[in-house]
N, C-alpha and C. Protein backbone atom coordinates (compact mmCIF):
# COMPACT_ATOMS: atom_id res chain seq x y z
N UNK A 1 102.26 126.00 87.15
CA UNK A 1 102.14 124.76 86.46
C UNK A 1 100.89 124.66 85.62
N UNK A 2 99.88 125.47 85.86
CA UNK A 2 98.52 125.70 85.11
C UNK A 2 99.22 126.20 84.02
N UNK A 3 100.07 127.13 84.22
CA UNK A 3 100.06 127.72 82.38
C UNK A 3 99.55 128.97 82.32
N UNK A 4 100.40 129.93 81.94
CA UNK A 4 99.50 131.51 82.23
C UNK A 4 99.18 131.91 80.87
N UNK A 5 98.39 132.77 81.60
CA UNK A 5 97.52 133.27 80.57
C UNK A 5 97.37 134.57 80.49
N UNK A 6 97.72 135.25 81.45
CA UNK A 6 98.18 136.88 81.30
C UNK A 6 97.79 137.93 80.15
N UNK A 7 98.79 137.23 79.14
CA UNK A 7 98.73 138.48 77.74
C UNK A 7 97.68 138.14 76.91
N UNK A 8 96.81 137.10 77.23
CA UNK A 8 95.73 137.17 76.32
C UNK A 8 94.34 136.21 77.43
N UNK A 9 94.12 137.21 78.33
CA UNK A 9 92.81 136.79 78.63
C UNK A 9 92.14 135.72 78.23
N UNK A 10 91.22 136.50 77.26
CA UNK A 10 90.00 136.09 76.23
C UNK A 10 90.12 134.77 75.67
N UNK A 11 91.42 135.08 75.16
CA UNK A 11 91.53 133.51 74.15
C UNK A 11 91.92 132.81 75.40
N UNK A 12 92.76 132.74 76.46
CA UNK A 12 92.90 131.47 77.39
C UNK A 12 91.38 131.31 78.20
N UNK A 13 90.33 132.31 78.08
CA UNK A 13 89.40 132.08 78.98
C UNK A 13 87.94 131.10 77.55
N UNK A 14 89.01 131.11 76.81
CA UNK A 14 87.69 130.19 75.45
C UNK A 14 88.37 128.72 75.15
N UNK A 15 89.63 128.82 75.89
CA UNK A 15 90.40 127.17 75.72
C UNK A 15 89.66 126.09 76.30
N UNK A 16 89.48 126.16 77.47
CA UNK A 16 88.96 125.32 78.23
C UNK A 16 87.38 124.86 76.86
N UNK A 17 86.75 125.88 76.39
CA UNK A 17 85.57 125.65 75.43
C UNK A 17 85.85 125.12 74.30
N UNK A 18 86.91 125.56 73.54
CA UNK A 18 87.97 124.93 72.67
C UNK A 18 87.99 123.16 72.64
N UNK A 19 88.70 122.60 74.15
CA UNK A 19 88.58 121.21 74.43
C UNK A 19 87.05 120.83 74.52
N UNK A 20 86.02 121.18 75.25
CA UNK A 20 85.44 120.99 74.96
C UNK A 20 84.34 120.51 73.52
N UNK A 21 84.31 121.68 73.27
CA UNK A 21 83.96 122.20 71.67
C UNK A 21 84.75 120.86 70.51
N UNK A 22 85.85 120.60 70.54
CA UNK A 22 86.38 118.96 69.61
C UNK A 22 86.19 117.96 70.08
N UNK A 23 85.40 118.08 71.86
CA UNK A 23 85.07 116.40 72.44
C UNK A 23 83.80 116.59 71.38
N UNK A 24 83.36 117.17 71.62
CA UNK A 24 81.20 117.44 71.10
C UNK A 24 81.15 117.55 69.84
N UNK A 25 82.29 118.07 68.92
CA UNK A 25 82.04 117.69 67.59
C UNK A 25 82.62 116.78 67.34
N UNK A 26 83.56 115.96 67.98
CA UNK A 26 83.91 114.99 67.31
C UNK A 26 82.73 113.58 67.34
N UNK A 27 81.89 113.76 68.75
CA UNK A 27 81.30 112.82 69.14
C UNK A 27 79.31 112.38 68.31
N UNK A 28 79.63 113.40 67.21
CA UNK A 28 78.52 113.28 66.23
C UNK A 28 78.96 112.37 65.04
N UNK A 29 79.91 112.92 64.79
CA UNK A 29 80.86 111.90 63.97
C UNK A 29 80.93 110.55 64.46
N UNK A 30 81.23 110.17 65.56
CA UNK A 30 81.83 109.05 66.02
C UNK A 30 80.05 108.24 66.12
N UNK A 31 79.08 109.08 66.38
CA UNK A 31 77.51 108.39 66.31
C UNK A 31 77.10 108.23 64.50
N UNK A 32 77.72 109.07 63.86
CA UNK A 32 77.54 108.49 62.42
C UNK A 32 78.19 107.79 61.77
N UNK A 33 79.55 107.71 62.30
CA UNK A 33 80.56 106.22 61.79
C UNK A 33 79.72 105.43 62.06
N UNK A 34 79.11 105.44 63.17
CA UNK A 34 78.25 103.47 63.90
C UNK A 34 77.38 103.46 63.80
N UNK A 35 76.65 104.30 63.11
CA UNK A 35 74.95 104.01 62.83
C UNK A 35 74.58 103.88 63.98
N UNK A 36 74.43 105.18 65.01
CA UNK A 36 74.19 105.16 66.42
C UNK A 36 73.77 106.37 66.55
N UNK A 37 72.51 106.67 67.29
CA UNK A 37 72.25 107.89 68.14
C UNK A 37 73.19 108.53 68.65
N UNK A 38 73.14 108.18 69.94
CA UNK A 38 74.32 108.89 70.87
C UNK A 38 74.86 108.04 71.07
N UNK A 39 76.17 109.01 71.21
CA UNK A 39 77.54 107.52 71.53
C UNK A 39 77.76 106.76 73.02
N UNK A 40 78.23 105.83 72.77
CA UNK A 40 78.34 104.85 74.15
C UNK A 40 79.25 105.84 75.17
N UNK A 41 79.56 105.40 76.19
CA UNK A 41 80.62 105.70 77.08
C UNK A 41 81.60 105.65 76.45
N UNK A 42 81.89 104.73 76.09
CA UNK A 42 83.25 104.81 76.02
C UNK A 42 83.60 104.91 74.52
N UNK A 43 82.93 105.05 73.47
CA UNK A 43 83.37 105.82 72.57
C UNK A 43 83.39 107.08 72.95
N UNK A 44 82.66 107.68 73.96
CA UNK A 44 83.18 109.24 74.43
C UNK A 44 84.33 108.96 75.21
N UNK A 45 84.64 107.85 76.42
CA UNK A 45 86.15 108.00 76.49
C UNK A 45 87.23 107.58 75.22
N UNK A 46 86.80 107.13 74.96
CA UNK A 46 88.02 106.76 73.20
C UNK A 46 88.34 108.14 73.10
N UNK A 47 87.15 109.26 72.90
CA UNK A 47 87.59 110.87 72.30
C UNK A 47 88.62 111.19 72.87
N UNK A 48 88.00 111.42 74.48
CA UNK A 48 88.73 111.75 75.45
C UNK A 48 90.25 111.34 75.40
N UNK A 49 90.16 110.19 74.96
CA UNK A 49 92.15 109.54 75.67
C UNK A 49 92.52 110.65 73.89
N UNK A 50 92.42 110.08 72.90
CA UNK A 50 92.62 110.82 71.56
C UNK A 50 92.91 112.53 72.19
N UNK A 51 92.10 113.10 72.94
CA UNK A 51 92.47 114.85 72.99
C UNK A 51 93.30 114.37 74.11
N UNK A 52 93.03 113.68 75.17
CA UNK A 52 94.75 113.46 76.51
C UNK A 52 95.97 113.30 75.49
N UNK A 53 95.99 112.83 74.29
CA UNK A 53 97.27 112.38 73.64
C UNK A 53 97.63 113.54 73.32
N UNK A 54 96.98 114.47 72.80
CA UNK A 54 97.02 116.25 71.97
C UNK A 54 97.88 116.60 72.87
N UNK A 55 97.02 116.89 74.24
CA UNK A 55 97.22 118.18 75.31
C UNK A 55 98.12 117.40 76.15
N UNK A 56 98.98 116.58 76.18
CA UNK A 56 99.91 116.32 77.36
C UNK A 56 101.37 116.29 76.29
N UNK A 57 102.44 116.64 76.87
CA UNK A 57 103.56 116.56 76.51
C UNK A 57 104.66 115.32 77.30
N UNK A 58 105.20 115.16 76.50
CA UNK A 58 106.47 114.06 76.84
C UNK A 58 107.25 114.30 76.74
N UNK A 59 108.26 113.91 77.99
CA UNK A 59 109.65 114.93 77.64
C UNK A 59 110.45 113.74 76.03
N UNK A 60 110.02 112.52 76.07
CA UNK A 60 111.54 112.31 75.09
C UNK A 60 110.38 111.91 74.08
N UNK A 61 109.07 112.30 73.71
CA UNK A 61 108.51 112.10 72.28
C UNK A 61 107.66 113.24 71.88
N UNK A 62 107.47 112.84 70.93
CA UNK A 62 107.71 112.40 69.71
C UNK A 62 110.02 112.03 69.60
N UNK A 63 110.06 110.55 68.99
CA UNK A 63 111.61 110.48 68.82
C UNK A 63 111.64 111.38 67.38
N UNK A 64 112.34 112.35 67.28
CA UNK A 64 112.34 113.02 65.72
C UNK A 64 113.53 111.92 64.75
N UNK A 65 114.67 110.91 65.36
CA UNK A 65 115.00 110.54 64.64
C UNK A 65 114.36 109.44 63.80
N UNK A 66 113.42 108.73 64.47
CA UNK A 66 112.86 108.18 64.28
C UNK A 66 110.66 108.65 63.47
N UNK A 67 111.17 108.99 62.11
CA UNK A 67 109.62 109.95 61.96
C UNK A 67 108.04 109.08 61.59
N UNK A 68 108.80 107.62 62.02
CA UNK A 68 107.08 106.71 61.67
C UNK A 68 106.88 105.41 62.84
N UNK A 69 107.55 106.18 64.51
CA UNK A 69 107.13 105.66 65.66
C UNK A 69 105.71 106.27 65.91
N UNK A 70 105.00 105.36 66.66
CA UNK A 70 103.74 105.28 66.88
C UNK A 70 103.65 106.25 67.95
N UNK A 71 101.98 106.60 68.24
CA UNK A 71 102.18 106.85 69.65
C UNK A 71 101.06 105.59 70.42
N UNK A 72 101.88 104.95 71.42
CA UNK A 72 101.35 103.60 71.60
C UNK A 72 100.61 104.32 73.33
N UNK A 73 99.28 103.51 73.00
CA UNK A 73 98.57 103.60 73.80
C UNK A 73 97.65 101.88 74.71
N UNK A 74 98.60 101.49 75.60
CA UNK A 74 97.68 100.08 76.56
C UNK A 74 96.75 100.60 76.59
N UNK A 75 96.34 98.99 77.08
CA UNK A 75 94.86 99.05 77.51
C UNK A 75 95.75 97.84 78.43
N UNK A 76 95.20 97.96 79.84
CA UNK A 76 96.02 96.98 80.48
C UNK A 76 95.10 96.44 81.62
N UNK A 77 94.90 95.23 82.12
CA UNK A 77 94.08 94.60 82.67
C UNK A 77 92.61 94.43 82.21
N UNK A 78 91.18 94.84 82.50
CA UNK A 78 90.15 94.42 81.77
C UNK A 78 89.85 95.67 80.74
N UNK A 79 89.68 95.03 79.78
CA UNK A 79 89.26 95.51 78.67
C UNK A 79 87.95 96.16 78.30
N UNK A 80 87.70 97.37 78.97
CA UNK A 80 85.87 97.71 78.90
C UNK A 80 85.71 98.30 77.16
N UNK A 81 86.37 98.40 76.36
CA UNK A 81 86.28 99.12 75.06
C UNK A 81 86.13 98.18 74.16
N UNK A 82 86.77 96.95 74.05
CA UNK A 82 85.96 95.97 72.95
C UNK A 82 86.71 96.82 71.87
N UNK A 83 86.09 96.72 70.63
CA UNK A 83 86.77 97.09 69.06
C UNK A 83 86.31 98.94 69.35
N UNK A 84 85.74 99.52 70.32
CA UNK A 84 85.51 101.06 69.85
C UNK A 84 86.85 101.50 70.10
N UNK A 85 87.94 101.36 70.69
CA UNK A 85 88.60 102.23 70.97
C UNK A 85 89.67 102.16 69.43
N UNK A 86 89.63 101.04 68.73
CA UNK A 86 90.32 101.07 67.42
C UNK A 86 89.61 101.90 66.31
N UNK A 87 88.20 101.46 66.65
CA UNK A 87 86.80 102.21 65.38
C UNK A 87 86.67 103.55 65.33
N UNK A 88 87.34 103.99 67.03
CA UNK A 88 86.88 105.56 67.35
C UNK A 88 88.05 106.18 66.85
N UNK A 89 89.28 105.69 67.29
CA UNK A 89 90.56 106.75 67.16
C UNK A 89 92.01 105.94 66.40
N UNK A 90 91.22 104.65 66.25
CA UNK A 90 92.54 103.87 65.70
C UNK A 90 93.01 104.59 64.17
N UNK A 91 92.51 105.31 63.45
CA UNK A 91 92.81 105.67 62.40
C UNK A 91 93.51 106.87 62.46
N UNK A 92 93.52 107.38 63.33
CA UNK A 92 93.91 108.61 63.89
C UNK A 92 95.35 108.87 64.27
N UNK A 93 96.11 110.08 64.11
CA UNK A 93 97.51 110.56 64.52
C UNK A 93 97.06 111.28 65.59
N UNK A 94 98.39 111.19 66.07
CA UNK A 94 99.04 112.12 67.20
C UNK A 94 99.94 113.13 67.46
N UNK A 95 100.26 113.93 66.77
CA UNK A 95 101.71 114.76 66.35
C UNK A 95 102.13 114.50 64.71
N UNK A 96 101.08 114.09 63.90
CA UNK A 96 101.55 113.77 63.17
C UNK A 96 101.89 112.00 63.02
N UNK A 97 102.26 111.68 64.24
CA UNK A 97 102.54 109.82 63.95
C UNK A 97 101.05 109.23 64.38
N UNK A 98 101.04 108.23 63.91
CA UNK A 98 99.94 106.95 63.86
C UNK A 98 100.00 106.51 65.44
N UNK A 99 98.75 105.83 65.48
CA UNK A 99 97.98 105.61 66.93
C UNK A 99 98.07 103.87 66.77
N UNK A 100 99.06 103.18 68.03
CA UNK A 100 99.70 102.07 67.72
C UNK A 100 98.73 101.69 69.55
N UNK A 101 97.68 100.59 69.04
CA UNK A 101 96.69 100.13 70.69
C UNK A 101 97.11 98.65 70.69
N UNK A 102 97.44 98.38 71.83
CA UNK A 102 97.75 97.85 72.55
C UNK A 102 96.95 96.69 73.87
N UNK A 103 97.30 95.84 74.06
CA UNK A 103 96.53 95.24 75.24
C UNK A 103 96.97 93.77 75.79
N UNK A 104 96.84 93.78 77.06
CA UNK A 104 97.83 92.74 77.98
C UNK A 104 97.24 93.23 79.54
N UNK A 105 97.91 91.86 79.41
CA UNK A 105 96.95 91.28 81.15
C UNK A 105 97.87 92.66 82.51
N UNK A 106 99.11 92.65 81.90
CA UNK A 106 99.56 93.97 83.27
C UNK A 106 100.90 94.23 82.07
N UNK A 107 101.51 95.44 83.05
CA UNK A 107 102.42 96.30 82.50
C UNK A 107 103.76 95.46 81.91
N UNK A 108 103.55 94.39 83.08
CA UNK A 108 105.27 93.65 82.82
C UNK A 108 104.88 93.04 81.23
N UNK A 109 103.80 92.94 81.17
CA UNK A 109 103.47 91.84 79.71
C UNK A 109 103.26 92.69 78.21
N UNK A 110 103.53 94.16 78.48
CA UNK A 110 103.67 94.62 77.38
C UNK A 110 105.58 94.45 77.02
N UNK A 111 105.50 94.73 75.76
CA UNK A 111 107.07 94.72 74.81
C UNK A 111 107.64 95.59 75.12
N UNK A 112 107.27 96.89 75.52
CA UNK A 112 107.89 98.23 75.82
C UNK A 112 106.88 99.25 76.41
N UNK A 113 107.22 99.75 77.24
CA UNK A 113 106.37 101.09 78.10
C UNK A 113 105.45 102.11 76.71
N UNK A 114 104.34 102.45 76.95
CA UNK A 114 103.50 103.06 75.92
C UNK A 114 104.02 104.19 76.43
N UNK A 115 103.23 105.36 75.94
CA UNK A 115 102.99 106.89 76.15
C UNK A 115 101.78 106.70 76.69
N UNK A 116 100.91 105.89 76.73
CA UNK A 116 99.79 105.96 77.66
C UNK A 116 99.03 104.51 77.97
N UNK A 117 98.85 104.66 79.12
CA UNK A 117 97.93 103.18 79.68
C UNK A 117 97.19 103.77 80.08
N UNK A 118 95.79 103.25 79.48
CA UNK A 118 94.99 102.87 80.33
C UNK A 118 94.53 101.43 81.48
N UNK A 119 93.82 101.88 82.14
CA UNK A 119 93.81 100.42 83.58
C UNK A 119 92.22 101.04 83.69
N UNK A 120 91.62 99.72 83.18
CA UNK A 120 90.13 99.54 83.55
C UNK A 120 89.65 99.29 84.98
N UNK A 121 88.18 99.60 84.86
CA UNK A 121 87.60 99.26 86.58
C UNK A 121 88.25 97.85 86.78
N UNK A 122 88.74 97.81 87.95
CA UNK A 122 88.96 96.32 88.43
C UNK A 122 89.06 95.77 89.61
N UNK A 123 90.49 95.06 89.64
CA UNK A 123 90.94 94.74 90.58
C UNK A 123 91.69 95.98 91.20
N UNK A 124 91.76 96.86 92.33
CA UNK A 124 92.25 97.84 92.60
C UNK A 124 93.92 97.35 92.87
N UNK A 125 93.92 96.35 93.57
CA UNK A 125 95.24 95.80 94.12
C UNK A 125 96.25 95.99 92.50
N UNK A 126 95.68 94.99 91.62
CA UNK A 126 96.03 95.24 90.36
C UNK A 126 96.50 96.38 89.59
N UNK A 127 95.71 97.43 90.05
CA UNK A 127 95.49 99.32 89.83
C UNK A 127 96.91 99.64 89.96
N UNK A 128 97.37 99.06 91.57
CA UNK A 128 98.24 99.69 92.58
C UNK A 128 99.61 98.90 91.70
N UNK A 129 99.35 98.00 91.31
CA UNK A 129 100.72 97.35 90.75
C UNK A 129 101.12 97.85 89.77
N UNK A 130 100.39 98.01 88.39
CA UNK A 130 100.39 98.64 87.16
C UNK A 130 101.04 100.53 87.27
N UNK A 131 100.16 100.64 88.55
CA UNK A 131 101.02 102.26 89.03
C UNK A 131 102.16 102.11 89.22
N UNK A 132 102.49 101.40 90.04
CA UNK A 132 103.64 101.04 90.64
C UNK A 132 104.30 100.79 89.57
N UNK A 133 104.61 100.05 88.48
CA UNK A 133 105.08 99.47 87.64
C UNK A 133 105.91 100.74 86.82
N UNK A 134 104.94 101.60 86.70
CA UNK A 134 105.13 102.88 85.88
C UNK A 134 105.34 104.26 86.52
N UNK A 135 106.09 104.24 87.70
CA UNK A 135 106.05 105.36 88.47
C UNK A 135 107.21 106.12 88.13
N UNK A 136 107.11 107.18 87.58
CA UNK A 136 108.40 108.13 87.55
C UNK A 136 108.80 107.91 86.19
N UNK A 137 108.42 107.00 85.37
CA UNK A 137 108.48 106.89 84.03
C UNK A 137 107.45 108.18 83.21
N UNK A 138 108.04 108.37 81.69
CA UNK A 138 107.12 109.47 80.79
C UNK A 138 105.70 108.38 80.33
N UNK A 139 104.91 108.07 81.35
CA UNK A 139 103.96 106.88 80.94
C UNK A 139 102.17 107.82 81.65
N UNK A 140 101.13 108.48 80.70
CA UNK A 140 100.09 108.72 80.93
C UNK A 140 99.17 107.89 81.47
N UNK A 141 99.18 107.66 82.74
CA UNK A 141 98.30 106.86 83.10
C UNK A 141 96.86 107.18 83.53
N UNK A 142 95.86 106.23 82.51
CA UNK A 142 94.45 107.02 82.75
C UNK A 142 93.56 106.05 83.33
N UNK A 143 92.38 105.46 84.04
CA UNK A 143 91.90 104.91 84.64
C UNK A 143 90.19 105.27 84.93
N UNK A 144 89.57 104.23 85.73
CA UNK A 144 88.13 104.82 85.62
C UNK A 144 87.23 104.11 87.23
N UNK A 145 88.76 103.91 87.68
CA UNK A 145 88.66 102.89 89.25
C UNK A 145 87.73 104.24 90.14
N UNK A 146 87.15 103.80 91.13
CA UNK A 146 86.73 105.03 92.38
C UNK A 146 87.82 105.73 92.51
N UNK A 147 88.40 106.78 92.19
CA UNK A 147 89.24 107.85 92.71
C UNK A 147 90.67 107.05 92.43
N UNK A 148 90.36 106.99 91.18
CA UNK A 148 91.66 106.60 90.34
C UNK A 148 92.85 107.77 90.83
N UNK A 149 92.34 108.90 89.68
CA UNK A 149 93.44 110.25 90.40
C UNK A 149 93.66 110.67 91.71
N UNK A 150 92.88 110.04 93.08
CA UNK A 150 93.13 110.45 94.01
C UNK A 150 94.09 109.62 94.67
N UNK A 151 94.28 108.42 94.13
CA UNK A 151 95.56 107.46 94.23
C UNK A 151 96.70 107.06 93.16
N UNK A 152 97.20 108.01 92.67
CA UNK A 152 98.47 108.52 92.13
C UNK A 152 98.34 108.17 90.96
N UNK A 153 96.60 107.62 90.26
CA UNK A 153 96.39 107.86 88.91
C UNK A 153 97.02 109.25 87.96
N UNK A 154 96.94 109.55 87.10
CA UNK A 154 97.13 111.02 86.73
C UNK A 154 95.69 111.27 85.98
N UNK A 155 95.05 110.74 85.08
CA UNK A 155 94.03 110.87 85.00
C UNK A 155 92.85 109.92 85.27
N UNK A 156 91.66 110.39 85.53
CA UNK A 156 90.61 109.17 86.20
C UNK A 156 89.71 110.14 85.59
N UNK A 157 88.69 109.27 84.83
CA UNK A 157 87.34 109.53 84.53
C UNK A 157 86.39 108.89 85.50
N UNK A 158 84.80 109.89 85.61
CA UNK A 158 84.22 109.74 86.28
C UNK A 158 83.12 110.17 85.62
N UNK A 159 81.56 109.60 86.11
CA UNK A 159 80.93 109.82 85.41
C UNK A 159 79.44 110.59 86.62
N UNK A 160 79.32 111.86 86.05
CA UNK A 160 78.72 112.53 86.87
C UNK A 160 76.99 112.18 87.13
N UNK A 161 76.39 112.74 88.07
CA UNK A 161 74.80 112.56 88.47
C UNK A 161 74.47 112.33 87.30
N UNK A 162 74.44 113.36 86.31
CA UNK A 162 73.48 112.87 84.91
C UNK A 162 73.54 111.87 83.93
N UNK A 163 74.76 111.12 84.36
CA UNK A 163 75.98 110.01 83.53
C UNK A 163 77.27 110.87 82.57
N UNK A 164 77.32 112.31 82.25
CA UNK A 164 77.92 112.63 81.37
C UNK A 164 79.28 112.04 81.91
N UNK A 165 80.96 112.20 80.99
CA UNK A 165 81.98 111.44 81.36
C UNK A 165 82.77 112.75 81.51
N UNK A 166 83.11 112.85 82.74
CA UNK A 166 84.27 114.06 83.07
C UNK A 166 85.67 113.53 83.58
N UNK A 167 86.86 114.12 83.93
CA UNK A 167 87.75 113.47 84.57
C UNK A 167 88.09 114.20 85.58
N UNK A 168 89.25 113.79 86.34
CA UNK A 168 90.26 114.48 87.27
C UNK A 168 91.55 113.97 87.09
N UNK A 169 92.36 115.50 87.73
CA UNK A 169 93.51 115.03 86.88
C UNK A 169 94.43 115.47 88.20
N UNK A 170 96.10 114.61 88.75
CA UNK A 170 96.55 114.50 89.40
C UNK A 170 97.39 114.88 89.11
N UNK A 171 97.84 116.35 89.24
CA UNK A 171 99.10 117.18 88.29
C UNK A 171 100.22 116.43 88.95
N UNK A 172 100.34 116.32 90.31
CA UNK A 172 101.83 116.18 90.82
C UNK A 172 102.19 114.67 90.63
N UNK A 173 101.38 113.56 90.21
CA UNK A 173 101.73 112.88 89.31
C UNK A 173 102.46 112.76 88.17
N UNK A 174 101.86 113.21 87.79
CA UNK A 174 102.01 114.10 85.87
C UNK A 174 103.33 114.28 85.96
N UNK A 175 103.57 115.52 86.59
CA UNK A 175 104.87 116.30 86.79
C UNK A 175 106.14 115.27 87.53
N UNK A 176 105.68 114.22 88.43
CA UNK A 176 106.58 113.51 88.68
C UNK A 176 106.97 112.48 87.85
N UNK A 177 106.51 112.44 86.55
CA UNK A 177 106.91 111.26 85.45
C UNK A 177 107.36 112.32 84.18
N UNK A 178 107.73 114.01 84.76
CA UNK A 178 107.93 114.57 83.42
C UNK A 178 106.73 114.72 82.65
N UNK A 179 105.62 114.62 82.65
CA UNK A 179 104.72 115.04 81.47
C UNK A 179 103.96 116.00 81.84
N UNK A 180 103.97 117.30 80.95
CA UNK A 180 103.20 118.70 81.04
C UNK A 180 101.95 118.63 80.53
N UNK A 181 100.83 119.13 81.36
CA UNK A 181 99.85 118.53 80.79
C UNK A 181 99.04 119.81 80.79
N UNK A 182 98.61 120.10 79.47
CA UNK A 182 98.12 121.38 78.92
C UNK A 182 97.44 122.28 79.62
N UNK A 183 97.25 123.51 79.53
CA UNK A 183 96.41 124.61 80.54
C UNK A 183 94.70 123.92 80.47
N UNK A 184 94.96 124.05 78.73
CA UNK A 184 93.41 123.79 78.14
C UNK A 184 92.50 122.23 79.17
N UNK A 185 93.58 121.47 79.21
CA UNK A 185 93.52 120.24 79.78
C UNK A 185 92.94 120.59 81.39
N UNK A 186 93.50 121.54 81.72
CA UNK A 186 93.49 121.51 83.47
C UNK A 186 92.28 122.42 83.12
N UNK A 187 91.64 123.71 82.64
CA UNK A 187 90.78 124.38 83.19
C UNK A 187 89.80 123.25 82.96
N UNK A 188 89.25 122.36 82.34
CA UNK A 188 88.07 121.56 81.96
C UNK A 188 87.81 120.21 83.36
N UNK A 189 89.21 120.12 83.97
CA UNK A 189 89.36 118.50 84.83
C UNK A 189 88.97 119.65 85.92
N UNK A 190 88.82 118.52 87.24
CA UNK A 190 88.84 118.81 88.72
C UNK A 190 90.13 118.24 88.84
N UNK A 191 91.23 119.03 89.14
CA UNK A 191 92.36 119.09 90.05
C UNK A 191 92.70 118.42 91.49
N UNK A 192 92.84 116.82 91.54
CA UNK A 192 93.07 116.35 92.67
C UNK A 192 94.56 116.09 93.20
N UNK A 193 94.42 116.09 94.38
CA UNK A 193 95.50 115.54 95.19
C UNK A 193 95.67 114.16 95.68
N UNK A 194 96.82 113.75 95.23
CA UNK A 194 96.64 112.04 96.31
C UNK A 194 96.86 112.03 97.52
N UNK A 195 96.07 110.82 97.75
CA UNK A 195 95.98 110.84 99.37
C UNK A 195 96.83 110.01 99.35
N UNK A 196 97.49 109.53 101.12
CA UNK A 196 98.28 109.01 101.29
C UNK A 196 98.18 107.84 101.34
């Protein structure tokens, strides 16, 4: 489910640097759009969800009959991004289609299921509903709760001793809503399991 890499070593052992390498250049850019030093948190998570949209697959999108659907991304319960997450990546495609953001108090209150939610620090109970809401559906769910991915998040950012923003990622999640989520993607995350 990692994704082999066999017939070419070298280049799968520079992917993981690859993802890296477009968070870090993109994130000079994103400090000279805003007349900013270094970028906030969460214009580095804005990057972040922007490369999760790249490296994960969906089984029924991109719709090809349809060639100017969005790829719609919640923001669902509290809102920690304010206008960066439109400033950082709202201009931005995904496969080619436009980046359609989103935001509402829980899952039932969006118009239609995204390709990705995010669920801010919060109410955890809240966490558990919004999961729930979206379980077994093609729906990326990313989060930033204590051990988001270790409770059937699929992805959870975390922010390490020095503050930098890393994630973990909950493959058998992933895989139980259908979405393949890139090699490049997994060598860079810590690989968790949910607990029960």
């Amino acid at each position: 489910m990692r994704g082999g890499c066999s017939p070419n070593r070298e280049r799968c052992a520079r992917a993981p640097r690859r993802l890296l390498l477009a968070v870090v250049v993109w994130l000079p850019w994103i400090a000279t759009a805003h007349g900013a030093g270094e970028p906030t948190e969460y214009e580095v998570k804005s990057a972040f969800l922007f490369h999760f949209a790249r490296l994960v697959t969906w089984p029924a999108w991109p719709n090809p009959s349809d060639p100017a659907e969005p790829f719609e991304i919640a923001v669902v319960g509290r809102d920690p991004f304010g206008e960066t997450l439109e400033s950082t990546i709202g201009a931005s495609q995904v496969h080619g289609r436009p980046i359609r953001i989103r935001r509402a108090a829980s899952v039932a209150a969006l118009p239609r299921l995204p390709q990705l939610v995010f669920l801010g620090d919060g109410d955890a109970a809240a966490a558990r509903r919004a999961l729930a809401a979206v379980r077994g559906q093609p729906v990326l769910t990313v989060g930033e709760g204590n051990g988001f991915a270790d409770h059937g998040g699929m992805i959870g950012f975390r922010l390490t001793p020095d503050g930098r923003v890393t994630f973990d990622v909950n493959l058998a999640s992933a895989e139980e809503s259908g979405l393949r989520v890139s090699s490049q993607l997994l060598r860079v995350a810590r690989v968790v399991e949910a607990r029960p």
